[in-house]
N, C-alpha and C. Protein backbone atom coordinates (compact mmCIF):
# COMPACT_ATOMS: atom_id res chain seq x y z
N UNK A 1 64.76 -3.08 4.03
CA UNK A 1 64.81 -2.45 2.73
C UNK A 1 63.59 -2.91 1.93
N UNK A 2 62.67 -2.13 1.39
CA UNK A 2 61.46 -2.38 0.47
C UNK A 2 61.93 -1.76 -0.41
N UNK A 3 61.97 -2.84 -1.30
CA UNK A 3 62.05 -2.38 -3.32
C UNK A 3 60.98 -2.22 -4.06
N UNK A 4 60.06 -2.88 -3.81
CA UNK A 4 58.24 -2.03 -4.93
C UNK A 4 57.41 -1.80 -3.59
N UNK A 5 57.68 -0.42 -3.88
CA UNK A 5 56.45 0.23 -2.52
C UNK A 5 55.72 1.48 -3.53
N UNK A 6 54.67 1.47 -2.02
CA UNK A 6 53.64 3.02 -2.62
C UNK A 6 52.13 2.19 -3.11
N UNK A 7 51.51 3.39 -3.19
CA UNK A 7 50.11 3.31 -3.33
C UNK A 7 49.53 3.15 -4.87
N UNK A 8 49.50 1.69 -5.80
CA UNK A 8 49.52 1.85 -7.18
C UNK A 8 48.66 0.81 -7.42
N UNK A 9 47.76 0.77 -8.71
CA UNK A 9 47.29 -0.35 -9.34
C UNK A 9 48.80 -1.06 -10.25
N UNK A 10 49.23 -2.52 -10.25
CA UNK A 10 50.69 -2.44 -11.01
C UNK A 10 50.72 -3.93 -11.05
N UNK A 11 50.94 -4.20 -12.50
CA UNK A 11 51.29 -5.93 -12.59
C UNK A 11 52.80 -6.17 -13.18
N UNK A 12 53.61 -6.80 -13.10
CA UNK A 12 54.84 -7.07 -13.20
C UNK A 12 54.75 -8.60 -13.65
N UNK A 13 55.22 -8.48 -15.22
CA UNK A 13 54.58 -10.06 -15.70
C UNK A 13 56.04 -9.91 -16.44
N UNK A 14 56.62 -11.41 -16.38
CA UNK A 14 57.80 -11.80 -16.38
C UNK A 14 58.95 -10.95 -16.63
N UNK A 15 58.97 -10.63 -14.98
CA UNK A 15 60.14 -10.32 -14.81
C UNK A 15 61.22 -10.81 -14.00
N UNK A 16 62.20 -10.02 -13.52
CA UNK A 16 62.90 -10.90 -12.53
C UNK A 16 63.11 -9.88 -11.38
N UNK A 17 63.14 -10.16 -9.93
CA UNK A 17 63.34 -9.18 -8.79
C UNK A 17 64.71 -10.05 -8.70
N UNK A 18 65.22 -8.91 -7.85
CA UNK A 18 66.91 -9.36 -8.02
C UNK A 18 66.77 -8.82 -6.31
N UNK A 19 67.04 -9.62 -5.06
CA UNK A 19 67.40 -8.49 -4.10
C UNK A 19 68.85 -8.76 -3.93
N UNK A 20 69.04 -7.35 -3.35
CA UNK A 20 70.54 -6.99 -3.16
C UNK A 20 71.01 -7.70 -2.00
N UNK A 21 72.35 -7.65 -1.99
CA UNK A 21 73.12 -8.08 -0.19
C UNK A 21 72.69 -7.04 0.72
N UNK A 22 71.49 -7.26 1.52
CA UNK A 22 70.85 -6.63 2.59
C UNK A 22 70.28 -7.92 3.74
N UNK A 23 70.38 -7.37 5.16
CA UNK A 23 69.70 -8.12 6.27
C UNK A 23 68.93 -8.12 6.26
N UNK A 24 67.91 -7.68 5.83
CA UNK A 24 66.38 -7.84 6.01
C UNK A 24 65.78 -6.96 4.82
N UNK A 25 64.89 -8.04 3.78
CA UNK A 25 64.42 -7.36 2.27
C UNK A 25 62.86 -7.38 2.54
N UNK A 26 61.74 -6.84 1.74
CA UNK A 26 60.80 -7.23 1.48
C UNK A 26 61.05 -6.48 0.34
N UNK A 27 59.90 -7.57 -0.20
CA UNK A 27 60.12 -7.56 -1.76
C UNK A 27 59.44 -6.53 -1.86
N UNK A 28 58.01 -5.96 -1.17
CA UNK A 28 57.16 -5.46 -1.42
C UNK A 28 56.87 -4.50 -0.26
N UNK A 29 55.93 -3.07 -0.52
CA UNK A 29 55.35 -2.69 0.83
C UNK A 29 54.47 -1.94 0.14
N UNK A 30 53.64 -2.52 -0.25
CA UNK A 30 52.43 -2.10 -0.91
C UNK A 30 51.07 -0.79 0.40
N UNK A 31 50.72 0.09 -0.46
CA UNK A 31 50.15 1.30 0.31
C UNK A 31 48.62 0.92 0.33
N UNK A 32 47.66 0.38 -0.20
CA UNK A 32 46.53 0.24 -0.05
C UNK A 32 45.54 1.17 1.03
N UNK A 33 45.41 2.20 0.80
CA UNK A 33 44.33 3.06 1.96
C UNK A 33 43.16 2.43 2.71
N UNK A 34 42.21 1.86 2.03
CA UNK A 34 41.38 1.53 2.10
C UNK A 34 40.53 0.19 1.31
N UNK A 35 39.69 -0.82 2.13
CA UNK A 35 39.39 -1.74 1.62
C UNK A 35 38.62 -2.07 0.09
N UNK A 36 38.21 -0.86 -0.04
CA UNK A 36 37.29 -0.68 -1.79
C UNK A 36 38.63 -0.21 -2.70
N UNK A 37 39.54 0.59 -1.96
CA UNK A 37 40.03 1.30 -3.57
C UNK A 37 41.07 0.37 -4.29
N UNK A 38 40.79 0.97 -5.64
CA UNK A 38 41.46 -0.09 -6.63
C UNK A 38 43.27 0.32 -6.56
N UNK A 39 43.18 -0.75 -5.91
CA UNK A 39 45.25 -0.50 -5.52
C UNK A 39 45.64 -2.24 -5.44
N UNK A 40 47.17 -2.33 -5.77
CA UNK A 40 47.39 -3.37 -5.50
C UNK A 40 48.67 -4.14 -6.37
N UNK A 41 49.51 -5.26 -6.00
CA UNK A 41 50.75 -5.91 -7.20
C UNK A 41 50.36 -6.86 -7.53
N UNK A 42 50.25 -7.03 -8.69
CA UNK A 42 50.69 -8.72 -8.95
C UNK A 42 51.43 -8.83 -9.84
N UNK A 43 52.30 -10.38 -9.78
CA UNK A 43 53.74 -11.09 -10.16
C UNK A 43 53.32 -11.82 -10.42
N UNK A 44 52.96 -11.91 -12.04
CA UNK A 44 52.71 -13.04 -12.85
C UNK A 44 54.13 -13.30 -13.87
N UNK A 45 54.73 -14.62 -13.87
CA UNK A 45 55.34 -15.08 -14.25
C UNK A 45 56.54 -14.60 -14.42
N UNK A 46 57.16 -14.28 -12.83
CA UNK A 46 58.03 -13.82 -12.84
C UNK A 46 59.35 -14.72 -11.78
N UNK A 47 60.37 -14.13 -11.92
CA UNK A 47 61.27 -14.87 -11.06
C UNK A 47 62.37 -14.31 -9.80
N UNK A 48 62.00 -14.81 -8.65
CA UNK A 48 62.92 -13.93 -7.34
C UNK A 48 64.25 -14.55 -7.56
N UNK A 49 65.16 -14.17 -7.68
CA UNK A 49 66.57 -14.17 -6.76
C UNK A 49 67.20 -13.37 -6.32
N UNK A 50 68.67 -13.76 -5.29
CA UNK A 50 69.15 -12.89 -4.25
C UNK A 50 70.24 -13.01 -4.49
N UNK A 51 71.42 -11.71 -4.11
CA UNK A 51 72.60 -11.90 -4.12
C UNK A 51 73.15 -13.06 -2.64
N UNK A 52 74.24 -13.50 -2.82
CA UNK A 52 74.55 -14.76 -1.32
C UNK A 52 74.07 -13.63 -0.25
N UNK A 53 74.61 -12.36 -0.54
CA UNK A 53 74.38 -12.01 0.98
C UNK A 53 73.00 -11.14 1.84
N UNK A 54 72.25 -11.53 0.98
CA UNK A 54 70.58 -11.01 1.01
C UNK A 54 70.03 -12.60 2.00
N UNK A 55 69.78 -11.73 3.26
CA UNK A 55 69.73 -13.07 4.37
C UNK A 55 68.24 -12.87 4.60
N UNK A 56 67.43 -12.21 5.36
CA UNK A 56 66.42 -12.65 5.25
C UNK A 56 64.95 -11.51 4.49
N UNK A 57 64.89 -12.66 3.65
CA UNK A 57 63.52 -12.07 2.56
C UNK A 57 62.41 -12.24 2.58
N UNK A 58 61.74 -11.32 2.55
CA UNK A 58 60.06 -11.54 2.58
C UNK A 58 59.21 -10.93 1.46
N UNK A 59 58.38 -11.62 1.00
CA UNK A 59 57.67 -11.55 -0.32
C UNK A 59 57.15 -10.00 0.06
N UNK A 60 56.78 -9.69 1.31
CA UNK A 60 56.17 -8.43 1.40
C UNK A 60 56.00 -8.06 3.26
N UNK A 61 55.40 -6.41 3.00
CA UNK A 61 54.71 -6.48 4.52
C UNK A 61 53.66 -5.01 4.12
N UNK A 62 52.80 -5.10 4.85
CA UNK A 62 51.72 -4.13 4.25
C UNK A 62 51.92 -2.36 5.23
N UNK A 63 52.07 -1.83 4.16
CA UNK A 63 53.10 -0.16 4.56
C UNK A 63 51.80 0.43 5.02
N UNK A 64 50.22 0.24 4.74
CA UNK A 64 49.06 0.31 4.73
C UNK A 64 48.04 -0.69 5.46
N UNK A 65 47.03 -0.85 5.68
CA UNK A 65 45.93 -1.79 6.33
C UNK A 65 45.70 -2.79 5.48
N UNK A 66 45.24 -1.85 3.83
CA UNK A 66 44.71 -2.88 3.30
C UNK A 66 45.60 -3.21 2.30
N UNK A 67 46.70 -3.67 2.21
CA UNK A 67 47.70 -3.76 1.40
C UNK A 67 47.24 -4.97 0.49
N UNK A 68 47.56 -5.00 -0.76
CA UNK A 68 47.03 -6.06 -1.87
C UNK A 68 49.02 -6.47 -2.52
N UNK A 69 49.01 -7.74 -2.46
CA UNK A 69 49.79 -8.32 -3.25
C UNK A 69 49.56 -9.53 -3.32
N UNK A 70 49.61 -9.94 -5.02
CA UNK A 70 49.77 -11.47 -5.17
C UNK A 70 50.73 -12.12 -6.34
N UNK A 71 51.33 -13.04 -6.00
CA UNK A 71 52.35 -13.92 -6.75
C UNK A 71 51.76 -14.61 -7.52
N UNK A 72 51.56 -14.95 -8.68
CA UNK A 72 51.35 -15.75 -9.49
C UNK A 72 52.19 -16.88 -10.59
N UNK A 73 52.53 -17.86 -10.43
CA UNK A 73 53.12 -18.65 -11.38
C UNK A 73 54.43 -17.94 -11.45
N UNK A 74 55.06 -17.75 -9.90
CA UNK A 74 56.35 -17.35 -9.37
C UNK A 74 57.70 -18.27 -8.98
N UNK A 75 58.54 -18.42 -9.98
CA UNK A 75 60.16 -18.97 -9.87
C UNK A 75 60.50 -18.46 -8.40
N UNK A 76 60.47 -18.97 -7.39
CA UNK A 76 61.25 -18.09 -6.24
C UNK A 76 62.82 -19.09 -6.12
N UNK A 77 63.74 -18.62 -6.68
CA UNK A 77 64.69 -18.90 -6.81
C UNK A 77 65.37 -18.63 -5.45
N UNK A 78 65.01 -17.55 -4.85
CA UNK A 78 65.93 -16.62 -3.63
C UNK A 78 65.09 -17.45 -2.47
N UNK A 79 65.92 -17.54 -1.33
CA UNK A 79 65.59 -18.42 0.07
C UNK A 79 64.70 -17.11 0.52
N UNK A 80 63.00 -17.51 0.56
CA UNK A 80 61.91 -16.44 1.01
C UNK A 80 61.93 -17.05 2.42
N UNK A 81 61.93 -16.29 3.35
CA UNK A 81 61.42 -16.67 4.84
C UNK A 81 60.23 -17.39 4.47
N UNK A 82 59.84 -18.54 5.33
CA UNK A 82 58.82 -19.46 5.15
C UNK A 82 57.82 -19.05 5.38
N UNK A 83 57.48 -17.72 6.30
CA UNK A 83 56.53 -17.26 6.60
C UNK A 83 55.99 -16.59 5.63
N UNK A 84 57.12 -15.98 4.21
CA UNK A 84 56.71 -14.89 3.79
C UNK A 84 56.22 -13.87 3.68
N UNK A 85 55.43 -13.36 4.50
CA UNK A 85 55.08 -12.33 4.67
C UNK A 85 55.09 -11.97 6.40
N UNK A 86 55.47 -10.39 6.38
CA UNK A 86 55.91 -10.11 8.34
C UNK A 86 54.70 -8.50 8.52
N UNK A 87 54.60 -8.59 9.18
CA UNK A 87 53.98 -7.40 9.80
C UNK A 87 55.09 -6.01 9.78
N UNK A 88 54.46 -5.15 9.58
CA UNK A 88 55.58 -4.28 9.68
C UNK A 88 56.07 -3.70 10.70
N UNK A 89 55.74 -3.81 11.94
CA UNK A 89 56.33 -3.64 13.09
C UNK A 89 55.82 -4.31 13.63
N UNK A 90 56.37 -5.83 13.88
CA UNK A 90 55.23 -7.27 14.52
C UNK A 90 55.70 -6.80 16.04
N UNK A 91 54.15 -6.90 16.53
CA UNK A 91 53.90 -6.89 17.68
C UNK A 91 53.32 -5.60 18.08
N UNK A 92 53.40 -4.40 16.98
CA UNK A 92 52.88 -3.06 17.16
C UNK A 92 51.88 -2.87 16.05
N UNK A 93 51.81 -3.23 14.92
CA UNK A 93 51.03 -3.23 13.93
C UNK A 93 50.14 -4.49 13.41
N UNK A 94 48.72 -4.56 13.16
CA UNK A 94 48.56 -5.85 12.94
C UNK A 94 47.67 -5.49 11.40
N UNK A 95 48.10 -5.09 10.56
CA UNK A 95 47.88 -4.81 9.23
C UNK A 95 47.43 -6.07 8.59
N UNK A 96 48.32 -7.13 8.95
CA UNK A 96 48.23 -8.86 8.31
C UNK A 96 47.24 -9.44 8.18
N UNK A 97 46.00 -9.10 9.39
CA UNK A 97 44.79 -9.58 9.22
C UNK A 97 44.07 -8.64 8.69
N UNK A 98 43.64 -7.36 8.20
CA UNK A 98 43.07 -7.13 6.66
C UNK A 98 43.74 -7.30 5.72
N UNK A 99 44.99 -7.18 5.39
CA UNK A 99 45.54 -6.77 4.15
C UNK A 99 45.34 -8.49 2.95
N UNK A 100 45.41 -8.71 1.64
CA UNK A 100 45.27 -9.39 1.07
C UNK A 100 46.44 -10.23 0.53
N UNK A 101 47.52 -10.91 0.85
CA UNK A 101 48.52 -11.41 0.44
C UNK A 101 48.15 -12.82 -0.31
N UNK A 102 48.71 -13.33 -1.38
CA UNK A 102 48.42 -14.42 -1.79
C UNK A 102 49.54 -15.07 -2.63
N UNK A 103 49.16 -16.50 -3.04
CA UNK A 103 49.82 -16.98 -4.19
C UNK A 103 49.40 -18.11 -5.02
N UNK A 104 49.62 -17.76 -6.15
CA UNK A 104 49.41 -19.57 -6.77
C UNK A 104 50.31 -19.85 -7.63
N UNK A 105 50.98 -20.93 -7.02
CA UNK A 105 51.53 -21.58 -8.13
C UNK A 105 53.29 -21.58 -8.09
N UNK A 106 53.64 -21.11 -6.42
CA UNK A 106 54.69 -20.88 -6.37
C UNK A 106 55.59 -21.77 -6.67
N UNK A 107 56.98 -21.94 -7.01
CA UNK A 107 57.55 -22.84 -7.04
C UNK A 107 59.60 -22.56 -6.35
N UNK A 108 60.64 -23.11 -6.55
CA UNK A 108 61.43 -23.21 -6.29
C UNK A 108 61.81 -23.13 -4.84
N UNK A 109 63.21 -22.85 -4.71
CA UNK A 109 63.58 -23.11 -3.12
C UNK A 109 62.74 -22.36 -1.81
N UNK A 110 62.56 -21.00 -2.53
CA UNK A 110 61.46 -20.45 -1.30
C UNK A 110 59.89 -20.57 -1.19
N UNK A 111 59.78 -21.34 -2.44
CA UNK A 111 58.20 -21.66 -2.28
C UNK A 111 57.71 -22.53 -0.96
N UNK A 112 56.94 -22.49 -0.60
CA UNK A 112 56.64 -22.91 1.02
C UNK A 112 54.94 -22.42 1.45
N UNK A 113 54.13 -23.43 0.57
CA UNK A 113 52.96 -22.90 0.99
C UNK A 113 52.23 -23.20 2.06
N UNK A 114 52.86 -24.32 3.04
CA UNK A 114 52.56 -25.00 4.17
C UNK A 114 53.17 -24.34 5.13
N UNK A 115 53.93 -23.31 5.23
CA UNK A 115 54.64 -22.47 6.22
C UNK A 115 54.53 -21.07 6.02
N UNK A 116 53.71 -20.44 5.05
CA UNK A 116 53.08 -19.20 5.41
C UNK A 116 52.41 -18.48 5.83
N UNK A 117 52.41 -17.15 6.55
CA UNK A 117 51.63 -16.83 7.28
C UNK A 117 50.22 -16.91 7.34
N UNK A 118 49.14 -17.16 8.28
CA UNK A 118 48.11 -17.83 8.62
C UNK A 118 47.38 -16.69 7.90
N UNK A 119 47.34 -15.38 7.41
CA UNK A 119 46.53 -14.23 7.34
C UNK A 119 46.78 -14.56 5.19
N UNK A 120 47.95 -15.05 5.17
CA UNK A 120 48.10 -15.24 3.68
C UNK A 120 47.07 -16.23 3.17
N UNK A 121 47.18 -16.28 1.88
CA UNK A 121 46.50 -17.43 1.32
C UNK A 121 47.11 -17.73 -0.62
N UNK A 122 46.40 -19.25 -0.17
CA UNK A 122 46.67 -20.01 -1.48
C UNK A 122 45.79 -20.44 -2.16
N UNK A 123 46.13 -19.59 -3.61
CA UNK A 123 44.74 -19.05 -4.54
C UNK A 123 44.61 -20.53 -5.12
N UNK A 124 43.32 -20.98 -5.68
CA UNK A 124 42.83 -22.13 -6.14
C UNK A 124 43.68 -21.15 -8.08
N UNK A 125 43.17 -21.99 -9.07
CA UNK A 125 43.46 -21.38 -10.25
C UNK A 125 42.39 -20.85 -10.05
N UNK A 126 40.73 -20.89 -10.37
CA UNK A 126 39.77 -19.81 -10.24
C UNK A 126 39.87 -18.95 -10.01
N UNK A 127 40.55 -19.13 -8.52
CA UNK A 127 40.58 -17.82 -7.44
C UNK A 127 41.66 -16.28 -8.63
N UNK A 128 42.75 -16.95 -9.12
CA UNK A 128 43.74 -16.38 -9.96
C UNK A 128 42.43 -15.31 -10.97
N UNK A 129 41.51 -15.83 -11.70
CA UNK A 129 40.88 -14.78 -12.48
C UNK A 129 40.80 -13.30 -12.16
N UNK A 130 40.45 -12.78 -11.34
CA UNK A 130 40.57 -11.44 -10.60
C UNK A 130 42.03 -10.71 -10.75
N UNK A 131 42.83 -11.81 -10.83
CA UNK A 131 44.50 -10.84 -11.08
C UNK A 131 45.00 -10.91 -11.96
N UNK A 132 44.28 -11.77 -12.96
CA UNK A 132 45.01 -11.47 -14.55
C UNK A 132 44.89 -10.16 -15.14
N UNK A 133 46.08 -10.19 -15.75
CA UNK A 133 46.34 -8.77 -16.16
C UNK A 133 45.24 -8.34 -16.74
N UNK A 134 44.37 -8.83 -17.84
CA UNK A 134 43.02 -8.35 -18.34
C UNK A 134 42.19 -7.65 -17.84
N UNK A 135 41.66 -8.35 -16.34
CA UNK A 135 41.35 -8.42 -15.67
C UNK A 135 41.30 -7.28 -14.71
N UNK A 136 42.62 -7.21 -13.84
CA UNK A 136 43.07 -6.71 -13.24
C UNK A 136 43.17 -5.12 -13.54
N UNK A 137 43.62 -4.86 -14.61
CA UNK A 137 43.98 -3.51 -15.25
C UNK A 137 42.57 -2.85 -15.86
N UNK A 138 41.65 -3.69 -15.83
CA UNK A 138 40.80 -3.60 -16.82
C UNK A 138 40.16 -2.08 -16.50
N UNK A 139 39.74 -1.90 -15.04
CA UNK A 139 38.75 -0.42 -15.07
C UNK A 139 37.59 -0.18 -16.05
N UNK A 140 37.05 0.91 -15.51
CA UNK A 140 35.39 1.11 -15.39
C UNK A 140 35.96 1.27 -17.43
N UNK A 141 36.61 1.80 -18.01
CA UNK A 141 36.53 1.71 -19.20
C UNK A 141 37.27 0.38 -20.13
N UNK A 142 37.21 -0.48 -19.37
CA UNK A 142 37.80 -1.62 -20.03
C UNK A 142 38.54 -2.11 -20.88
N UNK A 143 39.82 -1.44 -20.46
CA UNK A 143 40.83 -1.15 -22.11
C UNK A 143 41.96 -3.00 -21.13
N UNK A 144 42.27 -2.95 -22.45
CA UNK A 144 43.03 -4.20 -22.29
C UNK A 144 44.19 -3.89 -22.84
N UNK A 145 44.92 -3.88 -21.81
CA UNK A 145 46.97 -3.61 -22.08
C UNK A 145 47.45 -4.92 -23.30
N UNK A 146 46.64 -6.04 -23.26
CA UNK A 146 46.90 -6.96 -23.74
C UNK A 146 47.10 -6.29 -25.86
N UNK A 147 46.26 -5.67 -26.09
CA UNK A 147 46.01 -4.96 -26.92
C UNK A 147 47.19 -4.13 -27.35
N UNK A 148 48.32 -3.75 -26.65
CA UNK A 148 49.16 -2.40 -26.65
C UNK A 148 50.14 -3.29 -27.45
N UNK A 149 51.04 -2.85 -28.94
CA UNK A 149 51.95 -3.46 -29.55
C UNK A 149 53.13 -2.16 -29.59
């Protein structure tokens, strides 16, 4: 079961993902076409949990090649597979080595940055500039959401 999928530029800043009682979740299945175009999630300051019977969860898997998602200054409250992130048909698809998965700053029971997948990575704070919402949303006309009341 994938709950934020499709092909979108999209930041999700404090919220909460809730997964349901399902066998197998990803949080994510982000569409990314191609390695230039501007697509991609990030989860800034937000928080995962699961109902008891949501057994195994994964931050994501890329529905696309170049799939973009990153966690930022993420509560993972819900038990994330350690790997966090799976291929989407492992052993038939190998999307994992282009696509861009990341995190900084994870924390709670599923945080596990020493047991995720080898293709993932763990953003320095620097590295984080590129996905702030400012940033991130910004485009060739540089409007800042930050601005919107």
């Amino acid at each position: 079961m994938d709950f934020i999928f499709g092909d979108s530029k999209a930041v999700f800043e404090h919220c909460e993902i809730h997964a349901i009682a399902h066998k197998l979740i990803f949080l994510t299945a982000q569409s990314k076409h191609y390695a230039q175009e501007a697509s991609g999630y990030v989860f800034d300051y937000c928080r995962v949990t699961a109902d008891a019977g949501a057994e195994h969860i994964f931050l994501g898997r890329p529905w696309r090649p170049y799939s973009t998602v990153v966690f930022l200054n993420t509560m993972l409250d819900a038990n994330i597979e350690p790997a966090g992130w799976r291929e989407w048909h492992p052993g038939e698809t190998h999307s994992l080595e282009i696509s861009f998965y990341a995190e900084f700053h994870s924390s709670g029971v599923g945080a596990s940055p020493q047991s995720r997948d080898s293709h993932s990575k763990q953003l320095s704070r620097d590295e984080t500039q590129p996905y702030s919402i400012r940033v991130f949303l910004a485009g060739n006309d540089r409007w800042n959401p930050k601005t919107i009341k």
